[in-house]
C-alpha atoms as a PDB file:
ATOM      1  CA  UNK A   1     -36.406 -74.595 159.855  1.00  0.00           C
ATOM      2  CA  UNK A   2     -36.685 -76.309 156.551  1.00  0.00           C
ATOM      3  CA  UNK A   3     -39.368 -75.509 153.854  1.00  0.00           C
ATOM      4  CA  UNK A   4     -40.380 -77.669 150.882  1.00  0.00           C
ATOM      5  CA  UNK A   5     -42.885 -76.219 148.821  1.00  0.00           C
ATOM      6  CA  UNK A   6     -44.603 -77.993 145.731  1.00  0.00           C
ATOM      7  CA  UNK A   7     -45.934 -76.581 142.834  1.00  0.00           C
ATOM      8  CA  UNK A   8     -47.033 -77.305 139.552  1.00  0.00           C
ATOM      9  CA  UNK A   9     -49.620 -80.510 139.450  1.00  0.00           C
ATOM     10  CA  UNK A  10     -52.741 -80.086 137.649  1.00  0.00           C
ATOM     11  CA  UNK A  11     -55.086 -82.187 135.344  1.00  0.00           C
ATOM     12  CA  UNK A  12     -53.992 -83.404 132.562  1.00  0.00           C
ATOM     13  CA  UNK A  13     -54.876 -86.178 129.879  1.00  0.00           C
ATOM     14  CA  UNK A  14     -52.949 -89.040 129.501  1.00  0.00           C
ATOM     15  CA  UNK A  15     -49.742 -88.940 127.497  1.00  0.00           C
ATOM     16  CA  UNK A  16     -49.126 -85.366 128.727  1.00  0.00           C
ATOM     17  CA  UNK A  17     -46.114 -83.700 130.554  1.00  0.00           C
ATOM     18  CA  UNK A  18     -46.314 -81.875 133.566  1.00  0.00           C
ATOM     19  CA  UNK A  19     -43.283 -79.971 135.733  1.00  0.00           C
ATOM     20  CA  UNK A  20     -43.515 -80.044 139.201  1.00  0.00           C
ATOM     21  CA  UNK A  21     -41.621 -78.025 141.562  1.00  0.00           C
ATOM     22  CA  UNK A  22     -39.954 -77.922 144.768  1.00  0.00           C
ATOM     23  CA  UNK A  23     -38.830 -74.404 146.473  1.00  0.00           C
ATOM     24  CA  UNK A  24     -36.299 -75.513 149.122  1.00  0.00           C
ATOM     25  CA  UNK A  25     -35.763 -72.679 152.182  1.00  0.00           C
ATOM     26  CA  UNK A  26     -33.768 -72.736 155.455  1.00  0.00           C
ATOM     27  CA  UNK A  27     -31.059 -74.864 155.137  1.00  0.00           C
ATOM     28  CA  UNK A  28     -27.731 -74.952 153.168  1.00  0.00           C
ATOM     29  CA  UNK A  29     -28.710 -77.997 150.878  1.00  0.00           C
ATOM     30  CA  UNK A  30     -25.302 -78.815 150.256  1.00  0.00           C
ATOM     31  CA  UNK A  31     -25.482 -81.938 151.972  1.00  0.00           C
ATOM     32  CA  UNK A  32     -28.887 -83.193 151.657  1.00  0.00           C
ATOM     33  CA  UNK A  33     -30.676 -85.487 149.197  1.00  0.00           C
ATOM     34  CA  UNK A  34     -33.973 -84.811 147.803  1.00  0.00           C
ATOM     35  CA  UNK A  35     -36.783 -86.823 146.610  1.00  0.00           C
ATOM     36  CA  UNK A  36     -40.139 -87.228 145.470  1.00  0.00           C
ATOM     37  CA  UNK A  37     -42.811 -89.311 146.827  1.00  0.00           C
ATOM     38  CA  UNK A  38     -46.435 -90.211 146.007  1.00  0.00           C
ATOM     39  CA  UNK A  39     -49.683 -91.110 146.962  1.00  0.00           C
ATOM     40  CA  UNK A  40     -52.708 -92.035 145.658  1.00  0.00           C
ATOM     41  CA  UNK A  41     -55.682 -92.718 147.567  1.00  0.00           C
ATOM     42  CA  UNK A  42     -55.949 -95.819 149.887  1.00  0.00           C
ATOM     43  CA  UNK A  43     -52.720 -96.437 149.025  1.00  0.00           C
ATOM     44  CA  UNK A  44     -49.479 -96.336 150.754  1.00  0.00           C
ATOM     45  CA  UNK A  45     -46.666 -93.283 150.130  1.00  0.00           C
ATOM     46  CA  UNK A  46     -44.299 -94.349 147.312  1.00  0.00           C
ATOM     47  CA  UNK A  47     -41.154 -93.541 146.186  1.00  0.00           C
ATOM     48  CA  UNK A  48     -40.976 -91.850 143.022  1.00  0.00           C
ATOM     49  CA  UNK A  49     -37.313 -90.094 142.425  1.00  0.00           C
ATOM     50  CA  UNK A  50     -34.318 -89.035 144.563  1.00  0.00           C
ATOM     51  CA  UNK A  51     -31.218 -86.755 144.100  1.00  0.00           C
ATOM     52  CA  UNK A  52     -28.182 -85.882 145.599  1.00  0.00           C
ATOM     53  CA  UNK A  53     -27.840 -81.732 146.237  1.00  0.00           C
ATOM     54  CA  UNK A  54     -24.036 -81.603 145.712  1.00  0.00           C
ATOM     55  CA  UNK A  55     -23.538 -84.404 142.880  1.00  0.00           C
ATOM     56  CA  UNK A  56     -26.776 -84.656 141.147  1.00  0.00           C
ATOM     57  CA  UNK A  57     -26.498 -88.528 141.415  1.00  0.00           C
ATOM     58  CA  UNK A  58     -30.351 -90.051 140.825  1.00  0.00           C
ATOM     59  CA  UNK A  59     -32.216 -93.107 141.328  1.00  0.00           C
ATOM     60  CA  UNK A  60     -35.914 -93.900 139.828  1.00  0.00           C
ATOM     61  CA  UNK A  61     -38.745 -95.855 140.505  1.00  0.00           C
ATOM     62  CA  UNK A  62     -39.018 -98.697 138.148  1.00  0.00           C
ATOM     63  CA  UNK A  63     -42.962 -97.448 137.590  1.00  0.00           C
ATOM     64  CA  UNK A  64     -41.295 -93.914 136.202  1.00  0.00           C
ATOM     65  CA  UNK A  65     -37.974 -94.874 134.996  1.00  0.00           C
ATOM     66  CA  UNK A  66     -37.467 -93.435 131.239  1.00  0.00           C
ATOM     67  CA  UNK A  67     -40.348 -90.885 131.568  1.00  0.00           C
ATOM     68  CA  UNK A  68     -39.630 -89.230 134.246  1.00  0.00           C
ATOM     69  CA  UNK A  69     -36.520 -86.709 135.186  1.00  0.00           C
ATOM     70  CA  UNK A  70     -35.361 -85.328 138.331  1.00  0.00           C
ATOM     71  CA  UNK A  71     -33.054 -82.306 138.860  1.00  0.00           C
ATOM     72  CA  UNK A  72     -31.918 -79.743 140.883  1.00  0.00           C
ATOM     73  CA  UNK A  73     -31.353 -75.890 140.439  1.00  0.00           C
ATOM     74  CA  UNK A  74     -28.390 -75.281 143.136  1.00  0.00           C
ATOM     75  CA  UNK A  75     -28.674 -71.532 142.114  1.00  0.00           C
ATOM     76  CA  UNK A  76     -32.511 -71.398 142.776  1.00  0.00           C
ATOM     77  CA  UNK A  77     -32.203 -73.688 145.579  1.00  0.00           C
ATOM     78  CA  UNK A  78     -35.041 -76.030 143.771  1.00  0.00           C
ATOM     79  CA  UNK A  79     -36.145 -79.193 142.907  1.00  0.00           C
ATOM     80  CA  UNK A  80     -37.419 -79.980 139.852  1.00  0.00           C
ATOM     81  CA  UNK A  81     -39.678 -83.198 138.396  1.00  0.00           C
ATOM     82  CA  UNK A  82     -40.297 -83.415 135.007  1.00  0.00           C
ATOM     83  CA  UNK A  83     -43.178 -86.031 134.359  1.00  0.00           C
ATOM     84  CA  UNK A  84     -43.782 -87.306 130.604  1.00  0.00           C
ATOM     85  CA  UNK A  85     -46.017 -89.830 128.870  1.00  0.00           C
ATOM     86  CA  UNK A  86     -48.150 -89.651 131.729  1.00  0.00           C
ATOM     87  CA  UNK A  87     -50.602 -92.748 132.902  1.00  0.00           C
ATOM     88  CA  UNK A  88     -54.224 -92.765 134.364  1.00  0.00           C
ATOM     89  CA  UNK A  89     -51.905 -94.939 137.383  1.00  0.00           C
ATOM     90  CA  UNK A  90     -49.503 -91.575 137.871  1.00  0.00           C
ATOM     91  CA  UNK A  91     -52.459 -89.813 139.465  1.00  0.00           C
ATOM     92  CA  UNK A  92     -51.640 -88.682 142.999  1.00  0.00           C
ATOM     93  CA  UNK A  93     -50.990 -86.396 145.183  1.00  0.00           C
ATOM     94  CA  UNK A  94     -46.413 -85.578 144.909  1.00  0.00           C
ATOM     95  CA  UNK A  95     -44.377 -84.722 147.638  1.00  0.00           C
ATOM     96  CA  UNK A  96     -41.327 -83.397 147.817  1.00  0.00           C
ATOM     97  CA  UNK A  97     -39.132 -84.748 150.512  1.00  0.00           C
ATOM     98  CA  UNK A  98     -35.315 -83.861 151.718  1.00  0.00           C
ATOM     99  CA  UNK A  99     -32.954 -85.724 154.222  1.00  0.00           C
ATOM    100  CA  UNK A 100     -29.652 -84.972 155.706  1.00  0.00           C
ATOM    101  CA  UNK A 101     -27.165 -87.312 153.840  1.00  0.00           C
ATOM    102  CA  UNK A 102     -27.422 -89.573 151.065  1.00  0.00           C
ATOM    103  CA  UNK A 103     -30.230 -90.801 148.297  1.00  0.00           C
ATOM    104  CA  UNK A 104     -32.251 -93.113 149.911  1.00  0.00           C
ATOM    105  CA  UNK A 105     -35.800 -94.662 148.511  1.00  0.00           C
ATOM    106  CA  UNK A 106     -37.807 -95.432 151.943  1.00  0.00           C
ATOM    107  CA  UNK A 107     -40.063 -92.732 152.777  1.00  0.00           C
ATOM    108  CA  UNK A 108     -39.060 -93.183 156.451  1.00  0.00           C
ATOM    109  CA  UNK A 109     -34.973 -91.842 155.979  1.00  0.00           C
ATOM    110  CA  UNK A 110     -36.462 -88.584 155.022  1.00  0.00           C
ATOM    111  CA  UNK A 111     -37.133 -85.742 157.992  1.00  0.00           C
ATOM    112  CA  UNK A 112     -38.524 -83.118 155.768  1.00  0.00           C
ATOM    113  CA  UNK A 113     -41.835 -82.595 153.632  1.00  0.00           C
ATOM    114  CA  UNK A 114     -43.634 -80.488 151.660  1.00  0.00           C
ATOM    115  CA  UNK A 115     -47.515 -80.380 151.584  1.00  0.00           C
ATOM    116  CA  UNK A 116     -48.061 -82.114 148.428  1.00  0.00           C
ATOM    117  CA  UNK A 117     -49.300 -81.147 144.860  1.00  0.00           C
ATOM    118  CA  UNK A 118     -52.410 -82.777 143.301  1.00  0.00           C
ATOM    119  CA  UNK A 119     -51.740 -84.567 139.351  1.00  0.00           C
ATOM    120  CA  UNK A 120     -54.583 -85.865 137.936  1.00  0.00           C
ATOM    121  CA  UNK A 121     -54.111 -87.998 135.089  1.00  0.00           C
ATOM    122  CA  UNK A 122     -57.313 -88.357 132.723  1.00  0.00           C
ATOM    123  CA  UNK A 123     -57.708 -91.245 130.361  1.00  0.00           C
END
């Protein structure tokens, strides 16, 4: 049975950092991609970031792209999302995602989820 487990959002003011986490359990991850997702209210889940476990291969979101960094701890078995120069617009609840194969953007190729970590973004 595979686990995701966030951690990490909070409030912050805009042009902050935050770290966000993502504890990976009952798998060997070897083969999997991961990725991050968003959603802020009334709108739909978004694609923020994806990686590749075994090659560390990423993609971005143009929205994120050059403030943003995605990376993986194979020793830890975790997912990591480093979020800089952040926006009033970032604000949403992240979710850490996982799917058997390669990186893929649409929320619906991934089989796995965590519950989701609150950011806040103040202006």
């Amino acid at each position: 049975q595979v686990q995701l487990v966030e951690s990490g959002g909070g409030l912050v003011q805009a042009g902050g950092s935050l770290r966000l986490s993502c504890a990976a359990s009952g798998r060997t991850f070897s083969s999997y991609a991961m990725g991050w997702f968003r959603q802020a209210p009334g709108k739909e889940r978004e694609f923020v970031a994806t990686i590749s476990w075994m090659y560390g291969n990423t993609y971005y979101a143009d929205s994120v792209k050059g403030r943003f960094t995605i990376s993986r701890d194979v020793t830890k078995n975790t997912v990591y999302l480093q979020m800089n120069s952040l926006k009033p617009e970032d604000t949403a609840v992240y979710y850490c995602a996982a799917r058997r194969g390669d990186t893929r953007t649409m929320r619906l190729d991934y089989d796995y989820w965590g519950q989701g970590t609150q950011v806040t973004v103040s202006s």
